[in-house]
Protein backbone atom coordinates (compact mmCIF):
# COMPACT_ATOMS: atom_id res chain seq x y z
CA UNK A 1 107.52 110.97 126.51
CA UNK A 2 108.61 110.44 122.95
CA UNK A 3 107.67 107.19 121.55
CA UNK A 4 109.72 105.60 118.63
CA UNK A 5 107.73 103.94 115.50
CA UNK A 6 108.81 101.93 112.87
CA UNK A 7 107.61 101.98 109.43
CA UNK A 8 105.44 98.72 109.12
CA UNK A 9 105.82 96.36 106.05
CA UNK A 10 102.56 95.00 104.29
CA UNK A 11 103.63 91.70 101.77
CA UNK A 12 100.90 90.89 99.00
CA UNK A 13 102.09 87.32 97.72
CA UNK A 14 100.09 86.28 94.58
CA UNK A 15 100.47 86.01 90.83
CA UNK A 16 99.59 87.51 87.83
CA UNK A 17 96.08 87.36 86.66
CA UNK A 18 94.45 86.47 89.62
CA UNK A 19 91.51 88.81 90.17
CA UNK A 20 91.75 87.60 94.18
CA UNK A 21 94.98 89.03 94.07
CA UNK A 22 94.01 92.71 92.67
CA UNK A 23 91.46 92.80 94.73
CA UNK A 24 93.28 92.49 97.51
CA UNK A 25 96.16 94.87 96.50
CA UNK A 26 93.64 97.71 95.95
CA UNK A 27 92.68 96.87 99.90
CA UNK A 28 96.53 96.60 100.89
CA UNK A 29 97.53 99.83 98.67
CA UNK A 30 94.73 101.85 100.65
CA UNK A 31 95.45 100.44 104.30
CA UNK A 32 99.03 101.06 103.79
CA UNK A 33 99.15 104.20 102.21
CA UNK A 34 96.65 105.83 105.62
CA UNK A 35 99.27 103.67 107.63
CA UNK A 36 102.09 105.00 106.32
CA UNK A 37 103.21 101.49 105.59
CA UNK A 38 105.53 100.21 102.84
CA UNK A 39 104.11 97.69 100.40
CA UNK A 40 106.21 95.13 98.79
CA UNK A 41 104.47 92.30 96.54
CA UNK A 42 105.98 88.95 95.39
CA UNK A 43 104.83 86.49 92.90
CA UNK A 44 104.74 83.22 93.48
CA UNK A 45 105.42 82.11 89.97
CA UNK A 46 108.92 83.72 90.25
CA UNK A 47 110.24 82.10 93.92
CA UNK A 48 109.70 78.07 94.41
CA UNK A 49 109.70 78.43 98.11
CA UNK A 50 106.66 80.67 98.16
CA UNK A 51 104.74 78.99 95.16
CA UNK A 52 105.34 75.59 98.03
CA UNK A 53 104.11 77.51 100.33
CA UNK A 54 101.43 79.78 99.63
CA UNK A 55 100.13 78.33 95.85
CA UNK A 56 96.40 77.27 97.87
CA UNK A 57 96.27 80.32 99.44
CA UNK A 58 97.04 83.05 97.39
CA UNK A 59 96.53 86.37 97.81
CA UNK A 60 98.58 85.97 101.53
CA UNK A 61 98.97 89.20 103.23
CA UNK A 62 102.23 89.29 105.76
CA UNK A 63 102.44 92.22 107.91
CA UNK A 64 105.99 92.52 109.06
CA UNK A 65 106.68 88.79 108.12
CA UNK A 66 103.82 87.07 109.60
CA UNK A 67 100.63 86.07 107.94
CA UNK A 68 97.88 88.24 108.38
CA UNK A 69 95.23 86.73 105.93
CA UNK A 70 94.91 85.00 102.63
CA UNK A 71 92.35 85.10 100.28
CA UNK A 72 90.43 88.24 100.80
CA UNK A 73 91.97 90.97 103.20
CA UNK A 74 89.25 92.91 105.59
CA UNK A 75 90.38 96.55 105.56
CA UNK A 76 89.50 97.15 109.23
CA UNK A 77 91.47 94.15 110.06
CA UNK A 78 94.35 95.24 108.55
CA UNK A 79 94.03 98.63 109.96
CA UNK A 80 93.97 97.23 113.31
CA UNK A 81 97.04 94.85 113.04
CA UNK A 82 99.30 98.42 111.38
CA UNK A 83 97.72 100.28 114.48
CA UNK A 84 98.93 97.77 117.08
């Protein structure tokens, strides 16, 4: 039986000069990259609706659209929710 994947999506929504956030994009870079997931980041000093949003929470980590974490990102989470 041949079973069909699709290429997960990890979102890192911060802004610049947050040390949170690079910490967490080294985490998300690593996770992703074993996963074979695509990384996209967004900055919430360029998009109002996100900045509303997330501004309390930053880093946010979204895998496939839904919020995984904020804050700081636990690699072995993160491998477990690309896994499932």
């Amino acid at each position: 039986m041949c079973r069909m994947t699709t290429a997960r999506t990890v979102t890192l929504i911060g802004k610049p000069g947050c040390h949170l956030c690079d910490d967490a994009r080294a985490v998300v870079q690593e996770v992703a990259a074993e996963a074979g997931a695509a990384v996209v980041e967004q900055d919430i000093t360029q998009d109002e609706e996100l900045y509303r949003r997330y501004w309390e929470q930053i880093p946010v980590v979204l895998v496939d659209g839904e919020q995984h974490t904020f804050w700081r990102v636990d690699a072995e989470r993160l491998r477990r929710a690309l896994a499932a």
